[in-house]
C-alpha atoms as a PDB file:
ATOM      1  CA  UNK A   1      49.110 -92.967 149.523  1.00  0.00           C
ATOM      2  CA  UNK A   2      50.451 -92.629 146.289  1.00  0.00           C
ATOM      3  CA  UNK A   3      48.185 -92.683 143.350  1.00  0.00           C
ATOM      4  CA  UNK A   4      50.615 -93.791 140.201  1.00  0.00           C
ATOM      5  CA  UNK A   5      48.900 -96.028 137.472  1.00  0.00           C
ATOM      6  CA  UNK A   6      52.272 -97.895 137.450  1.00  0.00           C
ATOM      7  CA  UNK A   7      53.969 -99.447 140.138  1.00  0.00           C
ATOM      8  CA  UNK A   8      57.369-101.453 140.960  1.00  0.00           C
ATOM      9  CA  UNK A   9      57.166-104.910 139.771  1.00  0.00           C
ATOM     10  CA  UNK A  10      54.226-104.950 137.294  1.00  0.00           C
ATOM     11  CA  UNK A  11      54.539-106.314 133.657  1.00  0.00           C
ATOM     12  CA  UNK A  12      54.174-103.472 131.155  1.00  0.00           C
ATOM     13  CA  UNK A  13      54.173-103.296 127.284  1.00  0.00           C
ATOM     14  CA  UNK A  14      55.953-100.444 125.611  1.00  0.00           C
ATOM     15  CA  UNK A  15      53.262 -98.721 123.563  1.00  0.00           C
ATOM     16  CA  UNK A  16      55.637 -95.908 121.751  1.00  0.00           C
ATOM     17  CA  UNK A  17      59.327 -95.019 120.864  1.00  0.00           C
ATOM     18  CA  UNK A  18      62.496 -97.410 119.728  1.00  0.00           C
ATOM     19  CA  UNK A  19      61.280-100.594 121.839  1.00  0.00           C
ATOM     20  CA  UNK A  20      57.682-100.337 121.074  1.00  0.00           C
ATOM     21  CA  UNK A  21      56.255-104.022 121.242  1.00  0.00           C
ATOM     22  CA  UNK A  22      58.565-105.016 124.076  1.00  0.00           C
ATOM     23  CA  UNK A  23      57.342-106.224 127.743  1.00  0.00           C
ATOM     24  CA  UNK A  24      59.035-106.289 130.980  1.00  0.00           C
ATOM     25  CA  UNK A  25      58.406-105.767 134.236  1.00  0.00           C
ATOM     26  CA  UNK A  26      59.132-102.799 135.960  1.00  0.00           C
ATOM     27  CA  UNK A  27      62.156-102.415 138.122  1.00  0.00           C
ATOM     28  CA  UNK A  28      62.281 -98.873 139.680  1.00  0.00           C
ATOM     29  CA  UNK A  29      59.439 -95.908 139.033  1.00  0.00           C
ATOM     30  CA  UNK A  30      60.731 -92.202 139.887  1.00  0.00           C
ATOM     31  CA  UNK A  31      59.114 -88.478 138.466  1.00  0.00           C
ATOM     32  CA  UNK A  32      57.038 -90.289 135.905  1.00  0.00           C
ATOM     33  CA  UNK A  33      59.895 -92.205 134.338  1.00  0.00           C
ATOM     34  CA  UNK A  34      60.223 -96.279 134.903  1.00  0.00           C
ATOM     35  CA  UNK A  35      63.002 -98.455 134.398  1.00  0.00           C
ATOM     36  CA  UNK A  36      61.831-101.340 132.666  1.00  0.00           C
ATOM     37  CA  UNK A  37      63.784-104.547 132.524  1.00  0.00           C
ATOM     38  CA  UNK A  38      65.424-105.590 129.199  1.00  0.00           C
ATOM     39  CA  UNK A  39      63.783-102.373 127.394  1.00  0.00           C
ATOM     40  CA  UNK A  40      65.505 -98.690 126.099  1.00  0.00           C
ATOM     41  CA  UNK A  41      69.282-100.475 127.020  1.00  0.00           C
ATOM     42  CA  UNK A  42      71.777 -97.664 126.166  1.00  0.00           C
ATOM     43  CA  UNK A  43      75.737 -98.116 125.966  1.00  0.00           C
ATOM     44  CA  UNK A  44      77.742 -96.273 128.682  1.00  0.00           C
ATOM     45  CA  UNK A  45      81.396 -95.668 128.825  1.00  0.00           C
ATOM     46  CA  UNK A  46      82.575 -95.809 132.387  1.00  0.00           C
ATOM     47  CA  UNK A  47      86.342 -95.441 133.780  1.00  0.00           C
ATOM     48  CA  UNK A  48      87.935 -97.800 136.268  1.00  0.00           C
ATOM     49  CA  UNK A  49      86.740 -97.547 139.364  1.00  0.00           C
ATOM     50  CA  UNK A  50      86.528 -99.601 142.534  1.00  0.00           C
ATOM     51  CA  UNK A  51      83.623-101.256 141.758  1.00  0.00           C
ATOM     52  CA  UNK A  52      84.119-101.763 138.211  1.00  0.00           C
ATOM     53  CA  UNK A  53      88.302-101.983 138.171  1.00  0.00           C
ATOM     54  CA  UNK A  54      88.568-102.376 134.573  1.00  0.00           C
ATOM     55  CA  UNK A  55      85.887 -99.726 133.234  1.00  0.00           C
ATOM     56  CA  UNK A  56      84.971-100.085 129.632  1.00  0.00           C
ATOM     57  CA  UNK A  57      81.499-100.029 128.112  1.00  0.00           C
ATOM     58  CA  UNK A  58      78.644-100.983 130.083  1.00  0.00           C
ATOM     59  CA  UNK A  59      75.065-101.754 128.801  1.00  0.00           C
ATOM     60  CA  UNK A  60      72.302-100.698 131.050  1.00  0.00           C
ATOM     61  CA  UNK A  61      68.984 -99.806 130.882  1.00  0.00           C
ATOM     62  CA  UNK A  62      67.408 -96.303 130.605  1.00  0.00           C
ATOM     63  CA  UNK A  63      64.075 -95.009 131.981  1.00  0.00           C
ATOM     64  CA  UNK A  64      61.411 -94.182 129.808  1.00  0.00           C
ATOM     65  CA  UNK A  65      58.190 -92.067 130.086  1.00  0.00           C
ATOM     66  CA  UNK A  66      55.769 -93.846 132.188  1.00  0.00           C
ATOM     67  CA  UNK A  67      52.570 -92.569 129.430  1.00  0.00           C
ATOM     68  CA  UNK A  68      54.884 -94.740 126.958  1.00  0.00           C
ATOM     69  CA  UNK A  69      53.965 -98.147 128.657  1.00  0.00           C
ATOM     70  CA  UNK A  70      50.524 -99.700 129.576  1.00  0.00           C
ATOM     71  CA  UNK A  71      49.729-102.721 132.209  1.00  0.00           C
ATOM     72  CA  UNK A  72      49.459-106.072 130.712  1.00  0.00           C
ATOM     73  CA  UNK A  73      46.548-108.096 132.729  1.00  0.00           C
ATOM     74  CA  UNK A  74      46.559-111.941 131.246  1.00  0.00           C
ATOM     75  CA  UNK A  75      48.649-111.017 128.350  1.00  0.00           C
ATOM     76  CA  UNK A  76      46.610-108.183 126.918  1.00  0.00           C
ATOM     77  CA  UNK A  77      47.174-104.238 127.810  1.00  0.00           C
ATOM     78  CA  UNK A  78      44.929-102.481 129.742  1.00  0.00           C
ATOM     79  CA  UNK A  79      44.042 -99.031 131.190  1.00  0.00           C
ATOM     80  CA  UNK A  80      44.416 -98.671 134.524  1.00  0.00           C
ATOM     81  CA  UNK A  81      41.343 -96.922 136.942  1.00  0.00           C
ATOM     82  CA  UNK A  82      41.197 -96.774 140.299  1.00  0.00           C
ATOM     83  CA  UNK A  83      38.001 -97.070 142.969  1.00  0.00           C
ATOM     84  CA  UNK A  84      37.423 -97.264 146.173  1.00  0.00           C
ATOM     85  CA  UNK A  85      36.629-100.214 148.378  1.00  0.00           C
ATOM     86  CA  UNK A  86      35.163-100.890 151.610  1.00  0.00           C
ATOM     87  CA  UNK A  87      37.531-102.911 153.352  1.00  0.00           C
ATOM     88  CA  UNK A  88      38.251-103.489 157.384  1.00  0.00           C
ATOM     89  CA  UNK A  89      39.579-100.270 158.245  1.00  0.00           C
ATOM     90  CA  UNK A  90      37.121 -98.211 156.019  1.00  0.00           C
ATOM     91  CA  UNK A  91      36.710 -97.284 152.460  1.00  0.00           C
ATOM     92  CA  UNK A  92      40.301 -97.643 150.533  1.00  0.00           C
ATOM     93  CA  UNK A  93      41.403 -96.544 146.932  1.00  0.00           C
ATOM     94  CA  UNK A  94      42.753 -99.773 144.792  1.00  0.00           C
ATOM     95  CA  UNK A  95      43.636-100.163 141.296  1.00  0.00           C
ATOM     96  CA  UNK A  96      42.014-102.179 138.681  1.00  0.00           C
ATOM     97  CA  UNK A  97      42.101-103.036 135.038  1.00  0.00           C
ATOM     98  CA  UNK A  98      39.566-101.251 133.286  1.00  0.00           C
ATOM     99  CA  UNK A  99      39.060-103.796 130.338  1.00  0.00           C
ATOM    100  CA  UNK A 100      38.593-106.937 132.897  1.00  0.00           C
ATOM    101  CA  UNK A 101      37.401-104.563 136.166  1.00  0.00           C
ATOM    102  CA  UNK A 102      39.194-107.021 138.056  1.00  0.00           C
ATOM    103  CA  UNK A 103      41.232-105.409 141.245  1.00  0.00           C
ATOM    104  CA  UNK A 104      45.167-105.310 140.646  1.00  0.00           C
ATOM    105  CA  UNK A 105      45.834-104.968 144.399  1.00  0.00           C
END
């Protein structure tokens, strides 16, 4: 099981850098970097290809450092902890917001 504070679909805030302030939620999470929706869009010149027949410049986002964004839990950030649970098939490790200590999933 993987153990990463910050998973695919969660809302984030961006906590440091250009888009500091922004939230979105999280689209794709890879080597510590996420790709957050709407957040760190960079400009990207492409050439014609099949897909994209006429090329030109393409706006898209860019993934930023996953320490650079924190969890947002009923519209506040939070810290993210994780502890284990007794469940049906034993004792399982779940995340939960530190501020609230309410399970995330």
């Amino acid at each position: 099981m993987s153990t990463t504070k910050i998973k695919k679909g969660d809302t984030v805030k961006v906590i440091a850098g250009k888009d500091k302030g922004k939230e979105g939620k999280v689209v794709s999470v890879k080597d510590g970097k996420v790709l957050v929706e709407g957040v760190n869009t960079v400009t990207k010149h492409a050439k014609p290809s099949q897909s994209n027949p006429n090329g030109g410049i393409i706006h898209q986002e860019a993934p930023i450092d996953a320490s650079n964004v924190m969890y947002v839990v009923k519209g506040k950030t939070t810290r993210i902890g994780f502890k284990t649970v007794d469940g049906k098939k034993g004792p399982t490790k779940v995340r939960f917001a530190k501020s609230t200590g309410e399970v995330i999933d």
